[in-house]
PDB file of N, CA and C in Angstrom:
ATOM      1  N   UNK A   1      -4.665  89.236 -76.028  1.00  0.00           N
ATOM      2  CA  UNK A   1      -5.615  88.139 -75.949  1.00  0.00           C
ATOM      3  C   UNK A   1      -4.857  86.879 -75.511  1.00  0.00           C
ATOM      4  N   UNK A   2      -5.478  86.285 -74.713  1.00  0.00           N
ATOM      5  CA  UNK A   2      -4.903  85.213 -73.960  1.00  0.00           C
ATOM      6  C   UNK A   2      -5.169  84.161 -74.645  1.00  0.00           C
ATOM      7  N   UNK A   3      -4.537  83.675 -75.989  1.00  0.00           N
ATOM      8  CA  UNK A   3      -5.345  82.443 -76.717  1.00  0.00           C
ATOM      9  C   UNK A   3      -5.353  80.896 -75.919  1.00  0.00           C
ATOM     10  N   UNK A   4      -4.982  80.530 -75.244  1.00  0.00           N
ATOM     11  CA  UNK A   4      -4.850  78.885 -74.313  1.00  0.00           C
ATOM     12  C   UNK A   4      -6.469  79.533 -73.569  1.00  0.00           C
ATOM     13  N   UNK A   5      -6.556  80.616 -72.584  1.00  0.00           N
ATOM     14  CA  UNK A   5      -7.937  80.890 -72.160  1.00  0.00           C
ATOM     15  C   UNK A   5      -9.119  80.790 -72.802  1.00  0.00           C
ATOM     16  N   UNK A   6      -9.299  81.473 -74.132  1.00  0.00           N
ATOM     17  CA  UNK A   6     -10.084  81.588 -75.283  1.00  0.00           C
ATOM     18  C   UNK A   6     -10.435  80.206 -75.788  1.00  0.00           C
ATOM     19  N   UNK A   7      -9.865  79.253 -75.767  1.00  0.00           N
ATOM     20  CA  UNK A   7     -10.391  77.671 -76.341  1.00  0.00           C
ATOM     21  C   UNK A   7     -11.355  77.521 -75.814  1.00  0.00           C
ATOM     22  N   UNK A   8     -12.098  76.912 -76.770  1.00  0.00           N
ATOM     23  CA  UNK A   8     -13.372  75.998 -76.135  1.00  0.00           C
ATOM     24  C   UNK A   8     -13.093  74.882 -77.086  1.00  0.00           C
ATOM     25  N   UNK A   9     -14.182  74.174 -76.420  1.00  0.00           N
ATOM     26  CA  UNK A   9     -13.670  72.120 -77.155  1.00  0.00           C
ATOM     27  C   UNK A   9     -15.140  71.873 -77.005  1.00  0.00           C
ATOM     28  N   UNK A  10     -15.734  70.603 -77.264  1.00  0.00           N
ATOM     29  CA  UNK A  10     -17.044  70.322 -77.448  1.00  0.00           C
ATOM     30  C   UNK A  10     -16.490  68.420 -77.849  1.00  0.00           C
ATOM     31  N   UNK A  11     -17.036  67.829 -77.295  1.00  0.00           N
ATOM     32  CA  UNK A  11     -17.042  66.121 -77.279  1.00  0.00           C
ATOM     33  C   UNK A  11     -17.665  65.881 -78.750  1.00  0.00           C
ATOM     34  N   UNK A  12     -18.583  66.524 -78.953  1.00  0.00           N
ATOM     35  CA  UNK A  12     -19.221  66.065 -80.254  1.00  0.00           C
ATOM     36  C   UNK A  12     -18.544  66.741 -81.344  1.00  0.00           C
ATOM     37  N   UNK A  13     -17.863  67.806 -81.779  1.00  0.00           N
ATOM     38  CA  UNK A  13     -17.340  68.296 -83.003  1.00  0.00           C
ATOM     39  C   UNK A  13     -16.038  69.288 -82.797  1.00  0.00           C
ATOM     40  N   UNK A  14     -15.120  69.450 -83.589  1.00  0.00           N
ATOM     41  CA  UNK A  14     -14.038  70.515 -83.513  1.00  0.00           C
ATOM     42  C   UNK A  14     -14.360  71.791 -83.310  1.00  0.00           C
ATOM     43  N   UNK A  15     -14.174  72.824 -82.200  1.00  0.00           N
ATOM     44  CA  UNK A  15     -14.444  74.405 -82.418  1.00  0.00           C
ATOM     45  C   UNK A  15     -13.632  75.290 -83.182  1.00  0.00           C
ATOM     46  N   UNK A  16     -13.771  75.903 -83.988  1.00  0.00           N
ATOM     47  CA  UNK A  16     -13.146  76.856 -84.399  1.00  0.00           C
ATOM     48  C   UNK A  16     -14.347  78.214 -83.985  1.00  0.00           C
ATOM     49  N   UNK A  17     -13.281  79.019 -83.839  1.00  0.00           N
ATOM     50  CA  UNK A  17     -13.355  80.579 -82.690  1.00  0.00           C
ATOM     51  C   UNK A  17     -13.166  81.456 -83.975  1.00  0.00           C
ATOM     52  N   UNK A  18     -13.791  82.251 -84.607  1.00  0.00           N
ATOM     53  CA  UNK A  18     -12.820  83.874 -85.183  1.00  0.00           C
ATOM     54  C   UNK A  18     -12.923  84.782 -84.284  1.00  0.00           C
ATOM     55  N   UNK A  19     -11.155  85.125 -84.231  1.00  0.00           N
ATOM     56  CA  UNK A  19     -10.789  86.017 -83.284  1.00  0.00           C
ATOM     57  C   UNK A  19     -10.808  87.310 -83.996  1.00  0.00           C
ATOM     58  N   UNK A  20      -9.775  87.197 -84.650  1.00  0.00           N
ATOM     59  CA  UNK A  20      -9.278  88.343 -85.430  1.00  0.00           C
ATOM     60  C   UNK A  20      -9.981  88.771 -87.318  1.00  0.00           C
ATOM     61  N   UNK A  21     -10.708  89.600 -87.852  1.00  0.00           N
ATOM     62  CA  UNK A  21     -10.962  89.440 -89.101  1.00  0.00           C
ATOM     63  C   UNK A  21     -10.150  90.631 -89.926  1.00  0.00           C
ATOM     64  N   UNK A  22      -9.354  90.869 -90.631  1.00  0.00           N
ATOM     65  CA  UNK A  22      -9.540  91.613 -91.342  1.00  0.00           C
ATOM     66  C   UNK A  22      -9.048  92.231 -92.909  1.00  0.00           C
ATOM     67  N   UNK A  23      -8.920  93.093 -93.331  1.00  0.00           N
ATOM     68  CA  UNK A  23      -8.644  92.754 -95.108  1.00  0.00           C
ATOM     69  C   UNK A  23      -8.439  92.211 -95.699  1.00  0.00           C
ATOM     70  N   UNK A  24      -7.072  91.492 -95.030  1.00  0.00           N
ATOM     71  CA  UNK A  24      -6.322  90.614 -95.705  1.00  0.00           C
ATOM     72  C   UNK A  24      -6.471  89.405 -95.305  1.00  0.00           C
ATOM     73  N   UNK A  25      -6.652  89.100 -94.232  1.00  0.00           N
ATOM     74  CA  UNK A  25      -6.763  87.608 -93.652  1.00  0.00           C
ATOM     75  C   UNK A  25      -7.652  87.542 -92.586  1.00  0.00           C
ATOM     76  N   UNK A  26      -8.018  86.192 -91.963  1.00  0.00           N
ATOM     77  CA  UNK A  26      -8.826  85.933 -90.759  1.00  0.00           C
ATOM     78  C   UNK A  26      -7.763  85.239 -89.797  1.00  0.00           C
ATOM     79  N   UNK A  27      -8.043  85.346 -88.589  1.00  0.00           N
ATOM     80  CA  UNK A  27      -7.222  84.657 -87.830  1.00  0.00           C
ATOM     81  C   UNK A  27      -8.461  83.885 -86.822  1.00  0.00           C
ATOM     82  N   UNK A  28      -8.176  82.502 -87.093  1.00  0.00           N
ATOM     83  CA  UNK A  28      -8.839  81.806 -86.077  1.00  0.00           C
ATOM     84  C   UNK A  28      -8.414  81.023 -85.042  1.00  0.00           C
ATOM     85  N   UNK A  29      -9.019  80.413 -84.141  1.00  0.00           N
ATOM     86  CA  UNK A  29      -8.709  79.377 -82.654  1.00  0.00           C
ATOM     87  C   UNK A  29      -9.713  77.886 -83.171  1.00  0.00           C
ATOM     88  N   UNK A  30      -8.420  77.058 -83.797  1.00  0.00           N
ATOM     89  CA  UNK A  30      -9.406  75.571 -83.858  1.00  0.00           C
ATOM     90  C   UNK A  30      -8.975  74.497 -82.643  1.00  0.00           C
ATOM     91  N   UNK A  31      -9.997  73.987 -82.354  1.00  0.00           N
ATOM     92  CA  UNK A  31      -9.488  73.636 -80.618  1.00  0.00           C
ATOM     93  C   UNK A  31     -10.863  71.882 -81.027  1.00  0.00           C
ATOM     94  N   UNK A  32      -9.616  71.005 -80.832  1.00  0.00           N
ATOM     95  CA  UNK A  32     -10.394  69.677 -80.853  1.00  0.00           C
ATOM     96  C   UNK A  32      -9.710  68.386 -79.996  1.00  0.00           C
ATOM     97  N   UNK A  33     -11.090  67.956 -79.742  1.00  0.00           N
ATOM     98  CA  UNK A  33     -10.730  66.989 -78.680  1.00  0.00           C
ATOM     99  C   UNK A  33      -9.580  65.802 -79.172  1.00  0.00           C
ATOM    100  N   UNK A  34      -9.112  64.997 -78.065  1.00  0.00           N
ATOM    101  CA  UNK A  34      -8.225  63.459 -78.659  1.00  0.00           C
ATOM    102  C   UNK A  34      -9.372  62.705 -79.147  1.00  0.00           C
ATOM    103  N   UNK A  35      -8.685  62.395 -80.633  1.00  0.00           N
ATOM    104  CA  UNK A  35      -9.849  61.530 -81.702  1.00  0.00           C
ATOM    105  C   UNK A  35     -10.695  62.322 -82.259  1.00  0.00           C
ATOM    106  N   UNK A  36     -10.540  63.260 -82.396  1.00  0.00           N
ATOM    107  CA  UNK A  36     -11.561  64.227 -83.273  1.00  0.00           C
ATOM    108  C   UNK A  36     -10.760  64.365 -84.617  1.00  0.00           C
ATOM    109  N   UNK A  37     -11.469  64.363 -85.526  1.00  0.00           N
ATOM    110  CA  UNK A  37     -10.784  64.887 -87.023  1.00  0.00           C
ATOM    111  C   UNK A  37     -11.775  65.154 -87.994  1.00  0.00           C
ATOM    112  N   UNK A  38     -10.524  66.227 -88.567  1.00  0.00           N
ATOM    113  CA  UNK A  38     -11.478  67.237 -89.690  1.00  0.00           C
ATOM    114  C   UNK A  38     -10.834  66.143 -90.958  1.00  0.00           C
ATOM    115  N   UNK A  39     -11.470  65.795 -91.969  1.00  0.00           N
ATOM    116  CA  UNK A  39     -11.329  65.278 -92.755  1.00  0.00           C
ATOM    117  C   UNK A  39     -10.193  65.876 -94.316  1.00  0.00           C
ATOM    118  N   UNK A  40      -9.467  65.945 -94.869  1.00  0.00           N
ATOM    119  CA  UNK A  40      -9.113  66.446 -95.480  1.00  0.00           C
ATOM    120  C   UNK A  40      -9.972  66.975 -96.563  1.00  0.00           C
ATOM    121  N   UNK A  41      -9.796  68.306 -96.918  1.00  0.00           N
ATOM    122  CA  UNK A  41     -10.717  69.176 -98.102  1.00  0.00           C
ATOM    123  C   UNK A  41     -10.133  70.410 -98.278  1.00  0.00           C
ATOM    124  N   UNK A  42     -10.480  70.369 -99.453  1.00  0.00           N
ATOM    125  CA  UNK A  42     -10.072  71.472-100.327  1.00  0.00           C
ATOM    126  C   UNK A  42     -10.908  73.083 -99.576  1.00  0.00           C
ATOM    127  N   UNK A  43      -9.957  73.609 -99.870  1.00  0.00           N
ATOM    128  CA  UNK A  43     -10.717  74.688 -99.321  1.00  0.00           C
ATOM    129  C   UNK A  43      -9.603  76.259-100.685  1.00  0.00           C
ATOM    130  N   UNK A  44     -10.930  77.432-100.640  1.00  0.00           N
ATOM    131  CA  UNK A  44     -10.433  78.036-101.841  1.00  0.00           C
ATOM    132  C   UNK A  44      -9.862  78.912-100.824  1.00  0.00           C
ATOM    133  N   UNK A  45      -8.614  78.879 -99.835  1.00  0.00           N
ATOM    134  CA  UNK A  45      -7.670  79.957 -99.383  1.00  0.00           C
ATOM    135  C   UNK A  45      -7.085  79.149 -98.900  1.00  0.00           C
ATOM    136  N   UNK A  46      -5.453  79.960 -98.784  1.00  0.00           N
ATOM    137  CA  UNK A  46      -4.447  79.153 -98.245  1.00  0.00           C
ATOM    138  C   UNK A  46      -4.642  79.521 -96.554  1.00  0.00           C
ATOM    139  N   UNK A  47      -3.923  78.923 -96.181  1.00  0.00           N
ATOM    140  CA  UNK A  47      -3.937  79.213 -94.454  1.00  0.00           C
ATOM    141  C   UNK A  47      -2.824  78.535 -94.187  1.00  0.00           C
ATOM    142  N   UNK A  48      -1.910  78.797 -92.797  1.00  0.00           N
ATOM    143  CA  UNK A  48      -1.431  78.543 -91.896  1.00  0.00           C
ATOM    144  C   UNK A  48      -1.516  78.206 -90.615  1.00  0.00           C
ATOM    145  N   UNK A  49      -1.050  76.944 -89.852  1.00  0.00           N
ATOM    146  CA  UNK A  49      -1.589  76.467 -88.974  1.00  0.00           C
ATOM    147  C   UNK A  49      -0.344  76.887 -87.878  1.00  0.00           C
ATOM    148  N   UNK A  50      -0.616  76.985 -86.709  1.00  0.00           N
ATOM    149  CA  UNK A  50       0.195  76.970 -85.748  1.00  0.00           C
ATOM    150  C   UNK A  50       0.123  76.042 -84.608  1.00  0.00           C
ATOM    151  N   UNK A  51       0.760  74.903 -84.351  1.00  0.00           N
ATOM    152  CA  UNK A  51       0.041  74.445 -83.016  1.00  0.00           C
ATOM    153  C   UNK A  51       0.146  74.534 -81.582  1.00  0.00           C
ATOM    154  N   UNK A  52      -0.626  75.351 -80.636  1.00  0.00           N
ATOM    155  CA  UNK A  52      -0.392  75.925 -79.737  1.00  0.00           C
ATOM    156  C   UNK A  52      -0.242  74.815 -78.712  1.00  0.00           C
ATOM    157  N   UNK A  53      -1.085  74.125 -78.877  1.00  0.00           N
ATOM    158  CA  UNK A  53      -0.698  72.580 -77.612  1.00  0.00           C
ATOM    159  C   UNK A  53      -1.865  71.340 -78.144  1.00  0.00           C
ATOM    160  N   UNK A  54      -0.950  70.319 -77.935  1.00  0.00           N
ATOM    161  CA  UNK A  54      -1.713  68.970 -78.066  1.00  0.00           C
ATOM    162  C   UNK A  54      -0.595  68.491 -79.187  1.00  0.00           C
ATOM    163  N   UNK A  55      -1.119  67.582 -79.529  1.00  0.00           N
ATOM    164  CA  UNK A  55      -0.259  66.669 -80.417  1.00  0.00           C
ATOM    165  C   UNK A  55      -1.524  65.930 -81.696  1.00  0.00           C
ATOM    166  N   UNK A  56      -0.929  65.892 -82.940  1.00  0.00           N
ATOM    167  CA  UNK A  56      -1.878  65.263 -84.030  1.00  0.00           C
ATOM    168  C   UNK A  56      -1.294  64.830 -85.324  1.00  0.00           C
ATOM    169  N   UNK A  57      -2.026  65.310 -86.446  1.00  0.00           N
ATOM    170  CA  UNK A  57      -1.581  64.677 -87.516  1.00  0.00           C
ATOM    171  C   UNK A  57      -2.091  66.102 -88.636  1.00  0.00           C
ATOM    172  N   UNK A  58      -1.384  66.782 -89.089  1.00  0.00           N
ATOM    173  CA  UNK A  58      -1.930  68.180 -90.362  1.00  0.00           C
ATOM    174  C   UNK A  58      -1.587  67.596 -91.527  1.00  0.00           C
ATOM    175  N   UNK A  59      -2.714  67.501 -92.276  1.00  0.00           N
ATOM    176  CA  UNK A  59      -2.456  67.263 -93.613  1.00  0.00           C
ATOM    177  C   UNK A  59      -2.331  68.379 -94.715  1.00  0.00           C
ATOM    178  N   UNK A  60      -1.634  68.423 -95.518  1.00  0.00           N
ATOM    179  CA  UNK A  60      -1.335  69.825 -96.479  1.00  0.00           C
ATOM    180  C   UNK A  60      -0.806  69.194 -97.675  1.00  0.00           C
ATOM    181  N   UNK A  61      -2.011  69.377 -98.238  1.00  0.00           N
ATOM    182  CA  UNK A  61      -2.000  68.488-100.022  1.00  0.00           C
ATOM    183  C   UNK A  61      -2.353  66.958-100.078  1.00  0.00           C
ATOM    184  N   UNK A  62      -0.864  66.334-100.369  1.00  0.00           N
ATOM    185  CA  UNK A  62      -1.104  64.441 -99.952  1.00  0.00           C
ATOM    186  C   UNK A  62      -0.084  64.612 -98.750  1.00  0.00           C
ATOM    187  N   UNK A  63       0.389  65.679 -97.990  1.00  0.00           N
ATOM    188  CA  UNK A  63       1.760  65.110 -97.354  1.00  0.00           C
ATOM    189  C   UNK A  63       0.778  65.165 -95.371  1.00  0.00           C
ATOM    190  N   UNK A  64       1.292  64.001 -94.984  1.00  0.00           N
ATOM    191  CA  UNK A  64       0.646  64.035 -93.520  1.00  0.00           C
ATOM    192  C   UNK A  64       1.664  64.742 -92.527  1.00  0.00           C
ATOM    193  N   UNK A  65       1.634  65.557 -91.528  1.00  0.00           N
ATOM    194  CA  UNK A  65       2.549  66.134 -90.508  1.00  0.00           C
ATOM    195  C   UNK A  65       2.153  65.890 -89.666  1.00  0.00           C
ATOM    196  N   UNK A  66       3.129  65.228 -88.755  1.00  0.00           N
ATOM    197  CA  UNK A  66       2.878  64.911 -87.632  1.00  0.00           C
ATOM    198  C   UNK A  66       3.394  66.311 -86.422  1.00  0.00           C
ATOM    199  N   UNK A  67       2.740  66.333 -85.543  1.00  0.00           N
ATOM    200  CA  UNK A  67       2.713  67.879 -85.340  1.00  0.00           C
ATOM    201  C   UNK A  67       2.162  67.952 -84.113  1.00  0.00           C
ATOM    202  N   UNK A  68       3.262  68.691 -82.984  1.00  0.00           N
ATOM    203  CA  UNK A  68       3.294  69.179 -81.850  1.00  0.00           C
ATOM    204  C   UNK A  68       3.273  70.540 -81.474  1.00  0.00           C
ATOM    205  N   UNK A  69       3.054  71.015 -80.169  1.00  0.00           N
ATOM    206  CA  UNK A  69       3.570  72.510 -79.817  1.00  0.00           C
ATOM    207  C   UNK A  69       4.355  73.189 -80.538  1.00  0.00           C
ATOM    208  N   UNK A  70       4.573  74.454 -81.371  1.00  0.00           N
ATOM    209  CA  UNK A  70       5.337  75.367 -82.096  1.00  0.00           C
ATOM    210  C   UNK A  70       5.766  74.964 -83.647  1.00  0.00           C
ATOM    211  N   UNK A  71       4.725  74.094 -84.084  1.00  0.00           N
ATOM    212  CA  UNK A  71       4.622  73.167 -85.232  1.00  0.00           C
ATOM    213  C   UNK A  71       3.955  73.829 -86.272  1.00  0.00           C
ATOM    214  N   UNK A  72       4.567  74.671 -86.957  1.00  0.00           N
ATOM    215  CA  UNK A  72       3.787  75.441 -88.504  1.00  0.00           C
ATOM    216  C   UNK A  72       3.492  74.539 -89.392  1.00  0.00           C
ATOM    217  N   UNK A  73       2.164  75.023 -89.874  1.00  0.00           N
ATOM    218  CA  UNK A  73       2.116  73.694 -91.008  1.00  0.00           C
ATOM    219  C   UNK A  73       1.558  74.938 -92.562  1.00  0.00           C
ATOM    220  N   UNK A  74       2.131  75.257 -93.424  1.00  0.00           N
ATOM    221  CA  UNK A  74       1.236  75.827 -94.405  1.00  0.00           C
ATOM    222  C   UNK A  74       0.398  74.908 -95.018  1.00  0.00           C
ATOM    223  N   UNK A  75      -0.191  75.332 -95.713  1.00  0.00           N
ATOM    224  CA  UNK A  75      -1.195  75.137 -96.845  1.00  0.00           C
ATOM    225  C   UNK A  75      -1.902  75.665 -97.550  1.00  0.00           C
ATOM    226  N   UNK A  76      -1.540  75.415 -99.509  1.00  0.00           N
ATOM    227  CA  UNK A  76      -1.755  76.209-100.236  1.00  0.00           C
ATOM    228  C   UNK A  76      -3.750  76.450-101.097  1.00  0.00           C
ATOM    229  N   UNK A  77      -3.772  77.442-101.213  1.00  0.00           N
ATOM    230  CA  UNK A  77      -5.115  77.854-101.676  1.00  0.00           C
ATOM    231  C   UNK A  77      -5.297  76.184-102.364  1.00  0.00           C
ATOM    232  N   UNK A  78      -6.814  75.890-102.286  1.00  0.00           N
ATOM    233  CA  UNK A  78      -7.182  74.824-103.155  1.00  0.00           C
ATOM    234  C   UNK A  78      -6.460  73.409-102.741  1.00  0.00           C
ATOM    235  N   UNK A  79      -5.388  73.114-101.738  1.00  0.00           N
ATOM    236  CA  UNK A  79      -5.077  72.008-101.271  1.00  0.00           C
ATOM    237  C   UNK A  79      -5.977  71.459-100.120  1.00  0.00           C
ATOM    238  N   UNK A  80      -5.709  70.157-100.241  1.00  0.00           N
ATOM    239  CA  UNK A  80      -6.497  69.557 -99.209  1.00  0.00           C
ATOM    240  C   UNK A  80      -5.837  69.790 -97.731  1.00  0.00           C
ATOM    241  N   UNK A  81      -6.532  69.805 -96.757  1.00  0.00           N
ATOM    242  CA  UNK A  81      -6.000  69.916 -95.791  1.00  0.00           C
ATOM    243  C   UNK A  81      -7.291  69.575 -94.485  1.00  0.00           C
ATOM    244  N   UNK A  82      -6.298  68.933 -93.340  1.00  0.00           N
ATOM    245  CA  UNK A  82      -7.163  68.455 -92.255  1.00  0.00           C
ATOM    246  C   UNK A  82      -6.469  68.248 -91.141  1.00  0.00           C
ATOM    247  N   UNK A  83      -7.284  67.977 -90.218  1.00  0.00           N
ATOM    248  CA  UNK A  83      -6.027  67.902 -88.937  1.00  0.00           C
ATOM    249  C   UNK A  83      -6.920  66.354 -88.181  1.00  0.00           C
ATOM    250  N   UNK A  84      -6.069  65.564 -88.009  1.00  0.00           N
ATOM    251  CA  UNK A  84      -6.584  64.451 -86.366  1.00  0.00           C
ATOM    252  C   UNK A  84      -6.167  64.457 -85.121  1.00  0.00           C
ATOM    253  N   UNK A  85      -6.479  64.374 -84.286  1.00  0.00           N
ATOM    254  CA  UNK A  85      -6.065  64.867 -82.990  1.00  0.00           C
ATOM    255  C   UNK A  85      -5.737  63.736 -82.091  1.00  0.00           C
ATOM    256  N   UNK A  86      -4.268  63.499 -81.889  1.00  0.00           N
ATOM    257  CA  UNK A  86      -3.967  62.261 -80.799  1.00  0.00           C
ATOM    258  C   UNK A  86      -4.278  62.853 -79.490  1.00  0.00           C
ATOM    259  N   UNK A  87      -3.624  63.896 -79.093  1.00  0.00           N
ATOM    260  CA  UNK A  87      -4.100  64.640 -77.616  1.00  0.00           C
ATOM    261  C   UNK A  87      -4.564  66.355 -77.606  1.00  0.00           C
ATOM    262  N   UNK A  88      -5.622  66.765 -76.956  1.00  0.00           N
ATOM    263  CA  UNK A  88      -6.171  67.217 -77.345  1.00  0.00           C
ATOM    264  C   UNK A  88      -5.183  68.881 -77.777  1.00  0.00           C
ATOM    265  N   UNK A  89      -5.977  69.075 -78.646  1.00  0.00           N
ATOM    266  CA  UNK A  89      -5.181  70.113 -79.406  1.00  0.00           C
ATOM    267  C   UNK A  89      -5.916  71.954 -79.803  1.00  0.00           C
ATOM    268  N   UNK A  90      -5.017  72.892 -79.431  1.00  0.00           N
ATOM    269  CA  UNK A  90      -5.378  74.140 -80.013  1.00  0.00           C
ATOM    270  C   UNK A  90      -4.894  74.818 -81.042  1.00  0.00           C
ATOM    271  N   UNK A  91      -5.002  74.868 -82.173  1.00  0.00           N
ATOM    272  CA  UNK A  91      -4.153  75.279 -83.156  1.00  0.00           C
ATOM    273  C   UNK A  91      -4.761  77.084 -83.641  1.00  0.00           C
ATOM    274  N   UNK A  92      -3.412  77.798 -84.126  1.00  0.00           N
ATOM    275  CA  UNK A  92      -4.222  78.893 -84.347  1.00  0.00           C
ATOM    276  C   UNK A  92      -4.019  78.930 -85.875  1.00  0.00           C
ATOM    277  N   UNK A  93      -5.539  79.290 -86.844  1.00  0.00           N
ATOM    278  CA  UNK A  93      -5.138  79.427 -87.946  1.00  0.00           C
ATOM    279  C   UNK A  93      -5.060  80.592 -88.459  1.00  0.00           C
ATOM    280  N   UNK A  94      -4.105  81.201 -89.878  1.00  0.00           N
ATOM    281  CA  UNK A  94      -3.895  82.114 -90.321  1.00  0.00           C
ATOM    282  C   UNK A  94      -4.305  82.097 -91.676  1.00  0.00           C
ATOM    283  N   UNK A  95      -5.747  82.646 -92.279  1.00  0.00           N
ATOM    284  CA  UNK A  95      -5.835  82.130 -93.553  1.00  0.00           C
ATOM    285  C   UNK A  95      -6.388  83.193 -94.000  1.00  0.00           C
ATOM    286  N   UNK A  96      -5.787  83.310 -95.783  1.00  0.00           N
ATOM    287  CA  UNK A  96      -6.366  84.666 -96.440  1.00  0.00           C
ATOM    288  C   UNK A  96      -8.056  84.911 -96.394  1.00  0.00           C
ATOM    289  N   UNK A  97      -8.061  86.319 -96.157  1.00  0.00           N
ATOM    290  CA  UNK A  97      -9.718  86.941 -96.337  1.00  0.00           C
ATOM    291  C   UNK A  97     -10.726  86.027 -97.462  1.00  0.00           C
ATOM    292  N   UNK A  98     -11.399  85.124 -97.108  1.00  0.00           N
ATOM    293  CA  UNK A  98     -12.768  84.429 -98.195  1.00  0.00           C
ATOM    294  C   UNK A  98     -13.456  85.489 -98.448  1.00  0.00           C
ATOM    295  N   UNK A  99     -13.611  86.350 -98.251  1.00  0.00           N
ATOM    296  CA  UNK A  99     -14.599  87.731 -98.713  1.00  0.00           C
ATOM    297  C   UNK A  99     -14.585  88.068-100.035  1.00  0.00           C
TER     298      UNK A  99
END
């Protein structure tokens, strides 16, 4: 799978794509424009971020990352977490099965 092809973006809100689902985890494509941001929130699974291109800001708990191309960011079950986007950005996430 060609993930840079697979993005889509939208002016009005962040896309997230599920690519991959299964037992153990989901693997998704979150793809948002420059100036778009997900707000920080709790969410009940941990995940891992990867950033495939663009440049922003990942939040994971209280700590902010500033965060480019080949930029891992974890984050643990129940932490807050969010991303803002200085240029536009594709990140792939890796987060345990919500099922």
């Amino acid at each position: 799978m060609d993930l840079l092809s697979t993005a889509e973006f939208s002016r009005e809100n962040p896309v997230k794509k599920d690519l991959v689902s299964t037992r153990g985890s989901n693997i998704v494509l979150v793809c948002l424009e420059t100036g778009q941001v997900i707000p920080p929130h709790p969410e009940p699974y941990a995940v891992v971020f990867v950033v495939l291109q663009g440049k922003g800001t990942i939040t994971s708990g209280t700590v902010e990352h500033p965060v480019q191309p080949l930029h891992l960011i974890s984050v643990g079950k129940d932490e807050h977490r969010g991303i803002r986007c200085d240029q536009r950005m594709i990140l792939l996430g890796i987060r345990d099965d919500v099922k």
